[in-house]
N, C-alpha and C. Protein backbone atom coordinates (compact mmCIF):
# COMPACT_ATOMS: atom_id res chain seq x y z
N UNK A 1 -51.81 -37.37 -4.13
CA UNK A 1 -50.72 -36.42 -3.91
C UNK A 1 -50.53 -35.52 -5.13
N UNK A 2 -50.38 -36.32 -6.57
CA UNK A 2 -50.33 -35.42 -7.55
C UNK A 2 -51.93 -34.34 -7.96
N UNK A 3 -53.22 -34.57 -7.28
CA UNK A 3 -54.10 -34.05 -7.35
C UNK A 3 -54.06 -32.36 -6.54
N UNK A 4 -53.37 -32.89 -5.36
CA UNK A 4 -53.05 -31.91 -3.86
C UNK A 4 -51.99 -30.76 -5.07
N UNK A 5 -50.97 -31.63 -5.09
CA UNK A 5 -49.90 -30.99 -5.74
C UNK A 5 -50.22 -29.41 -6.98
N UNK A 6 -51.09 -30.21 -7.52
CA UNK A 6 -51.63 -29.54 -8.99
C UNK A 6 -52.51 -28.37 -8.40
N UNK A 7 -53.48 -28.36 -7.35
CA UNK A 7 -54.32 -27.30 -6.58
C UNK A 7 -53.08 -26.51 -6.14
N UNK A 8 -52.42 -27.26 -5.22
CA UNK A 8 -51.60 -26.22 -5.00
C UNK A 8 -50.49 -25.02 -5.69
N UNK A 9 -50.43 -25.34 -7.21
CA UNK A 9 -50.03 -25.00 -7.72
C UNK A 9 -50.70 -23.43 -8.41
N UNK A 10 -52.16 -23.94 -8.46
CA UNK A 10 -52.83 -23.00 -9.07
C UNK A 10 -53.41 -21.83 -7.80
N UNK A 11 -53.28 -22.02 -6.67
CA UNK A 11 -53.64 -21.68 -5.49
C UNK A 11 -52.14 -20.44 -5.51
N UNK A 12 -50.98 -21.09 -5.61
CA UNK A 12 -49.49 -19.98 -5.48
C UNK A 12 -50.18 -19.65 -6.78
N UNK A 13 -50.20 -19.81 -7.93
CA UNK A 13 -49.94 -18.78 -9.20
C UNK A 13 -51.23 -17.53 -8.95
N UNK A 14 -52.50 -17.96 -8.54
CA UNK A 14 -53.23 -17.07 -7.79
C UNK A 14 -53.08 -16.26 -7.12
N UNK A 15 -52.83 -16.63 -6.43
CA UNK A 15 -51.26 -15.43 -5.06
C UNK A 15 -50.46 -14.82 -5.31
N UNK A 16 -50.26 -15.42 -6.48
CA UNK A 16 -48.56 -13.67 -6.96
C UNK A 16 -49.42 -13.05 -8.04
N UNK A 17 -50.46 -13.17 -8.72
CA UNK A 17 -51.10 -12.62 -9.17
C UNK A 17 -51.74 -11.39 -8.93
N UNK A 18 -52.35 -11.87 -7.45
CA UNK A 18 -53.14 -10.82 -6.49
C UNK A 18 -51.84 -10.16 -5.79
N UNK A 19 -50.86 -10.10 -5.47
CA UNK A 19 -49.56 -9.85 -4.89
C UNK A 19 -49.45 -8.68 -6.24
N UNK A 20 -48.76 -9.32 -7.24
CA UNK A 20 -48.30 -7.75 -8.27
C UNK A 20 -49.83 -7.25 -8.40
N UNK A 21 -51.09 -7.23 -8.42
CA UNK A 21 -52.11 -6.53 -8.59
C UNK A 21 -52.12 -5.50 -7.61
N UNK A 22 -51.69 -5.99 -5.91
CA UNK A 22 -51.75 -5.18 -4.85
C UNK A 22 -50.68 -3.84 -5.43
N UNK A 23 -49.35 -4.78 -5.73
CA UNK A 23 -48.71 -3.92 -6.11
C UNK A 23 -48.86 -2.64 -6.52
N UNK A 24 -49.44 -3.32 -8.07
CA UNK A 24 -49.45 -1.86 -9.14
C UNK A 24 -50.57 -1.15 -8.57
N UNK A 25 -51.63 -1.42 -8.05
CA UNK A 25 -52.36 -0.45 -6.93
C UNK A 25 -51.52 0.11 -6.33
N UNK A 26 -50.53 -0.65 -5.51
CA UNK A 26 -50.02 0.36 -4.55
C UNK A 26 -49.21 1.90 -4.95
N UNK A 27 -48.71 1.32 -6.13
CA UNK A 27 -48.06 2.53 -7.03
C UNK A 27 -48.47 3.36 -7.49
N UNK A 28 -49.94 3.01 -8.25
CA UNK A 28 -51.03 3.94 -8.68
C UNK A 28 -51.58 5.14 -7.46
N UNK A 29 -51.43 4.36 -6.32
CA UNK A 29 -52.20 5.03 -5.14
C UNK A 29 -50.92 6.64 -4.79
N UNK A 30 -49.62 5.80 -4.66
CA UNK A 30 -48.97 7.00 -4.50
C UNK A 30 -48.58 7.97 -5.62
N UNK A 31 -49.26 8.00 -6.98
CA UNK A 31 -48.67 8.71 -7.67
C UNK A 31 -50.20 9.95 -7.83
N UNK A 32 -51.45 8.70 -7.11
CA UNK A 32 -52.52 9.97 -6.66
C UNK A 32 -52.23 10.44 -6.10
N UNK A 33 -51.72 10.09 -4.92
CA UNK A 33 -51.15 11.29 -3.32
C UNK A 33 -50.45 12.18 -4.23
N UNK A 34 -49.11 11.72 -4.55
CA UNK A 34 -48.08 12.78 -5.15
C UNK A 34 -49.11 13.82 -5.83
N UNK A 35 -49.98 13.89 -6.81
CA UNK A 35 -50.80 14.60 -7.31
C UNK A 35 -52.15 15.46 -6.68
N UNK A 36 -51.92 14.49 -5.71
CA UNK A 36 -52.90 15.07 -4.76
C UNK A 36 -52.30 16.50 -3.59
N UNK A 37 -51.42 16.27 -3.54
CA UNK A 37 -50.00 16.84 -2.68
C UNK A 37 -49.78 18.09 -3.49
N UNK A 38 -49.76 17.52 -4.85
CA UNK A 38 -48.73 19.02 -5.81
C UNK A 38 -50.43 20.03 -5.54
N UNK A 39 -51.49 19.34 -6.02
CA UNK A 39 -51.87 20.74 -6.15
C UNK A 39 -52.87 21.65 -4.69
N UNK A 40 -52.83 20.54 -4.15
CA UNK A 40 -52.89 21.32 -2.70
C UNK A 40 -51.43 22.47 -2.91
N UNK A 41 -50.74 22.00 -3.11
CA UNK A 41 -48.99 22.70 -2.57
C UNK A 41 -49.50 24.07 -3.58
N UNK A 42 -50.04 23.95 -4.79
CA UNK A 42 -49.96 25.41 -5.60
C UNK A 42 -51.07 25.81 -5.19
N UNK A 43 -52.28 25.68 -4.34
CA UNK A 43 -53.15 26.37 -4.13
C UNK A 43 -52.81 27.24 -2.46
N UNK A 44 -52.31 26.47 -1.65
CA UNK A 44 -51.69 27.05 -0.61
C UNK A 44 -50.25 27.65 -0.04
N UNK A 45 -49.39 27.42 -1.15
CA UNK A 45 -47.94 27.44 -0.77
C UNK A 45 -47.49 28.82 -1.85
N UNK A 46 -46.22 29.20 -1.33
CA UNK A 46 -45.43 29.77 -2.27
C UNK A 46 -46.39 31.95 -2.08
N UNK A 47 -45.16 32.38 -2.81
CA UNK A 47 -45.49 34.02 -2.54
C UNK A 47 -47.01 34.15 -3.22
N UNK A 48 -48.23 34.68 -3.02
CA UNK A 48 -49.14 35.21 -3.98
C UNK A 48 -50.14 33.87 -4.48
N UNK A 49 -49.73 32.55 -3.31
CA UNK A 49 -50.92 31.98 -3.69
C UNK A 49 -52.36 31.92 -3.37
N UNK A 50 -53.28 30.96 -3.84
CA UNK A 50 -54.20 31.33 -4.75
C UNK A 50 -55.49 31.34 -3.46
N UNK A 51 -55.10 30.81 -2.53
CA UNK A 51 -55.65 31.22 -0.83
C UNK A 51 -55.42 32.47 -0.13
N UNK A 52 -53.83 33.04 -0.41
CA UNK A 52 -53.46 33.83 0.52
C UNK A 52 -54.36 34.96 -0.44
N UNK A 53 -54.42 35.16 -1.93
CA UNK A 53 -54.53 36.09 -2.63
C UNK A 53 -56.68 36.45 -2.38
N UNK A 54 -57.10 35.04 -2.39
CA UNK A 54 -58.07 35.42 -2.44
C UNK A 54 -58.57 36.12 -1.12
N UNK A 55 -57.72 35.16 0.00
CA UNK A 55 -58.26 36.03 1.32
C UNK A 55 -57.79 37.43 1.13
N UNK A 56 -57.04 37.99 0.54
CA UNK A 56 -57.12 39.75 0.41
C UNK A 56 -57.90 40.19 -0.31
N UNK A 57 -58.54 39.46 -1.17
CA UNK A 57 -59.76 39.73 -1.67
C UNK A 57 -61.08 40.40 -0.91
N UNK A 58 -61.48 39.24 0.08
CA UNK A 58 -62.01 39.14 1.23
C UNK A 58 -61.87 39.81 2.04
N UNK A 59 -61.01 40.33 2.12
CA UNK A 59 -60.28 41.55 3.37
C UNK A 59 -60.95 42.85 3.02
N UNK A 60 -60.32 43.05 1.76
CA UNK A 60 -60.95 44.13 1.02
C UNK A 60 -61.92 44.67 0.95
N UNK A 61 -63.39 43.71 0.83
CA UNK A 61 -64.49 43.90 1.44
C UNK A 61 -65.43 43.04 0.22
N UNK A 62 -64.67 42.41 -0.74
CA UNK A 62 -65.37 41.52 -1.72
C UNK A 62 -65.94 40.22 -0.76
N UNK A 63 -67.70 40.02 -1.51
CA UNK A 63 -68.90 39.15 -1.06
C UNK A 63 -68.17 38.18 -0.86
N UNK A 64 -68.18 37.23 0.05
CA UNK A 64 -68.40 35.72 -0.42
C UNK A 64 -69.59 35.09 0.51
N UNK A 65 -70.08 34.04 -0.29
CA UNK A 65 -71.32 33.10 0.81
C UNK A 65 -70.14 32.38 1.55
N UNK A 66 -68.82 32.14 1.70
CA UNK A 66 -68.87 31.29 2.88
C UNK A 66 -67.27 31.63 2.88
N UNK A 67 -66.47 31.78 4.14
CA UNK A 67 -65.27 32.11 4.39
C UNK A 67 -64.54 30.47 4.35
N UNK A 68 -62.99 30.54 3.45
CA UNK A 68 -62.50 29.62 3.74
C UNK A 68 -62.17 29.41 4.99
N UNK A 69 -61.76 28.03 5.08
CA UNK A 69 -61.69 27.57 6.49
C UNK A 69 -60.24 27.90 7.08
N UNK A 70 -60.37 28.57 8.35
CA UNK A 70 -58.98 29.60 8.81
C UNK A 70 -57.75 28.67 8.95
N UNK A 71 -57.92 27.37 9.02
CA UNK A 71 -56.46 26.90 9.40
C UNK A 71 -55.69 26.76 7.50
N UNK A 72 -56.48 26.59 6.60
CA UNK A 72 -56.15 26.71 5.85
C UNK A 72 -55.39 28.33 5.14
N UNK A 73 -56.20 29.41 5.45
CA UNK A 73 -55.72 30.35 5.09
C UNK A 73 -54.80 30.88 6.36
N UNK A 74 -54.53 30.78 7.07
CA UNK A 74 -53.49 30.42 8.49
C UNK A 74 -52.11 29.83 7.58
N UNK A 75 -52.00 28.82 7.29
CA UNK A 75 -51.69 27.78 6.38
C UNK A 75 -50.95 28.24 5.06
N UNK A 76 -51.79 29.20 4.01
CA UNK A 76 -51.30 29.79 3.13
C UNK A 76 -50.98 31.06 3.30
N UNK A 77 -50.97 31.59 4.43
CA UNK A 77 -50.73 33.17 4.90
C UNK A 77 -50.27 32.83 6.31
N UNK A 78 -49.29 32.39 6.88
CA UNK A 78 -48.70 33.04 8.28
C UNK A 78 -49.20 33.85 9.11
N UNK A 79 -48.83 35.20 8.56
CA UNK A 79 -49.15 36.38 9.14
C UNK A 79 -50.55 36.36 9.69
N UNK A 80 -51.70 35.75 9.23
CA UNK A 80 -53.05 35.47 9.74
C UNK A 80 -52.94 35.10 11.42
N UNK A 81 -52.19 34.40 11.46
CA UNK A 81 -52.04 33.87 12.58
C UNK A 81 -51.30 34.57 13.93
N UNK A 82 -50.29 35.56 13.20
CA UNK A 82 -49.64 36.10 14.26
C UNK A 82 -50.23 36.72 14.94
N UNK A 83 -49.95 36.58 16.48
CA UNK A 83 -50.99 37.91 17.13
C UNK A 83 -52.68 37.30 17.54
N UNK A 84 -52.75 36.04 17.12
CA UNK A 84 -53.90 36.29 17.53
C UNK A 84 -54.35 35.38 18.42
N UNK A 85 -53.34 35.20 19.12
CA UNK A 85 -54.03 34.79 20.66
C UNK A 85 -54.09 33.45 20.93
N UNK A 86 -54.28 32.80 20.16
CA UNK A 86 -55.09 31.47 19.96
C UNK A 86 -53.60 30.66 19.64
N UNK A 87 -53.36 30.25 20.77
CA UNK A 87 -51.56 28.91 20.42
C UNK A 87 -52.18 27.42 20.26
N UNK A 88 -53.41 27.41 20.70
CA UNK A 88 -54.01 25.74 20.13
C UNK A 88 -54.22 25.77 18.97
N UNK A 89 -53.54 24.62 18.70
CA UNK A 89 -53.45 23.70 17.11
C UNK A 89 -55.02 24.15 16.38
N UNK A 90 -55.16 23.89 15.10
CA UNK A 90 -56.21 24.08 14.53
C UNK A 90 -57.01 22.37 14.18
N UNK A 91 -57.88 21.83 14.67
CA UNK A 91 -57.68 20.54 14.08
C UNK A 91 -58.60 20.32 13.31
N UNK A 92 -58.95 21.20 12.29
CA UNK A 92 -59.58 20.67 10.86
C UNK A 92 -58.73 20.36 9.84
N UNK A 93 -59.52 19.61 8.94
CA UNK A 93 -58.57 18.98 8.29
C UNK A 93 -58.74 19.31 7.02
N UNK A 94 -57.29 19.68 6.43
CA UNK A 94 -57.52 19.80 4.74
C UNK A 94 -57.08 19.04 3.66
N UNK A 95 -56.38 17.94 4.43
CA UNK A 95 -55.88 16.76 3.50
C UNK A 95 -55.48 15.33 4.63
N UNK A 96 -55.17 14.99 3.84
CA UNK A 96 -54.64 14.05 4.94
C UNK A 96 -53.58 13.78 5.59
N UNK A 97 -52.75 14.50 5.56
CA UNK A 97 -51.65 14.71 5.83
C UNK A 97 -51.34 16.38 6.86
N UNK A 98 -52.48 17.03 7.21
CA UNK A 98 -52.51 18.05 7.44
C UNK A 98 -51.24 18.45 8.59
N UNK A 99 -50.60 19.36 8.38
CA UNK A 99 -50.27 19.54 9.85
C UNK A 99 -49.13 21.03 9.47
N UNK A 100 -49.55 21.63 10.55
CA UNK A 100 -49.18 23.58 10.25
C UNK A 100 -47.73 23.37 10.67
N UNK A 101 -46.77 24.00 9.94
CA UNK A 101 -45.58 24.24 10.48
C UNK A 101 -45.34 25.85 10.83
N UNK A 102 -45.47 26.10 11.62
CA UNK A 102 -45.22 27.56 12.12
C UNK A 102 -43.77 28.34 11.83
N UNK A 103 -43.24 28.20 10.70
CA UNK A 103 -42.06 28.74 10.05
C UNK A 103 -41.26 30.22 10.58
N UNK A 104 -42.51 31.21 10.48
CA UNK A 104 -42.07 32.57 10.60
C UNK A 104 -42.47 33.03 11.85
């Protein structure tokens, strides 16, 4: 019994071990999202960002080898979207969390 006892002991201290390890992973993980989140947010969000700006680039008639992908610049520019016909969802994905709010 005191043999059982003593395993079992080291068996729980094992377990809260791996328990706060999950933990501080788990914390670490959301402070990647959070970071992962902000700079998606400054590359697509806000007046003159760095999507909406380049697609006027693009407009303009400056090269590129490959057009960003439209739900994204949809995404950082509105107005892309108005007017053009198309009311089905876009379902590519640019994060994981993707999803268009049609604001304006």
């Amino acid at each position: 019994a005191q043999q059982i006892a003593s395993q079992a002991g080291r068996v729980y201290d094992k377990l809260r071990g791996v328990v706060e390890k999950m933990e501080k992973l788990g914390r670490q993980l959301d402070t990647a999202k959070n970071s992962y989140d902000e700079a998606w947010s400054s590359l697509k969000s806000g007046r003159g960002n760095l999507v909406a700006q380049s697609e006027k680039f693009r407009e303009l008639g400056v090269r590129v080898k490959k057009e960003l992908p439209r739900h994204l610049v949809e995404e950082a520019d509105p107005a892309h979207h108005l007017g053009d016909g198309d009311d089905q969802p876009d379902n590519g994905q640019t994060g994981p969390d993707k999803a268009i709010e049609k604001s304006e």
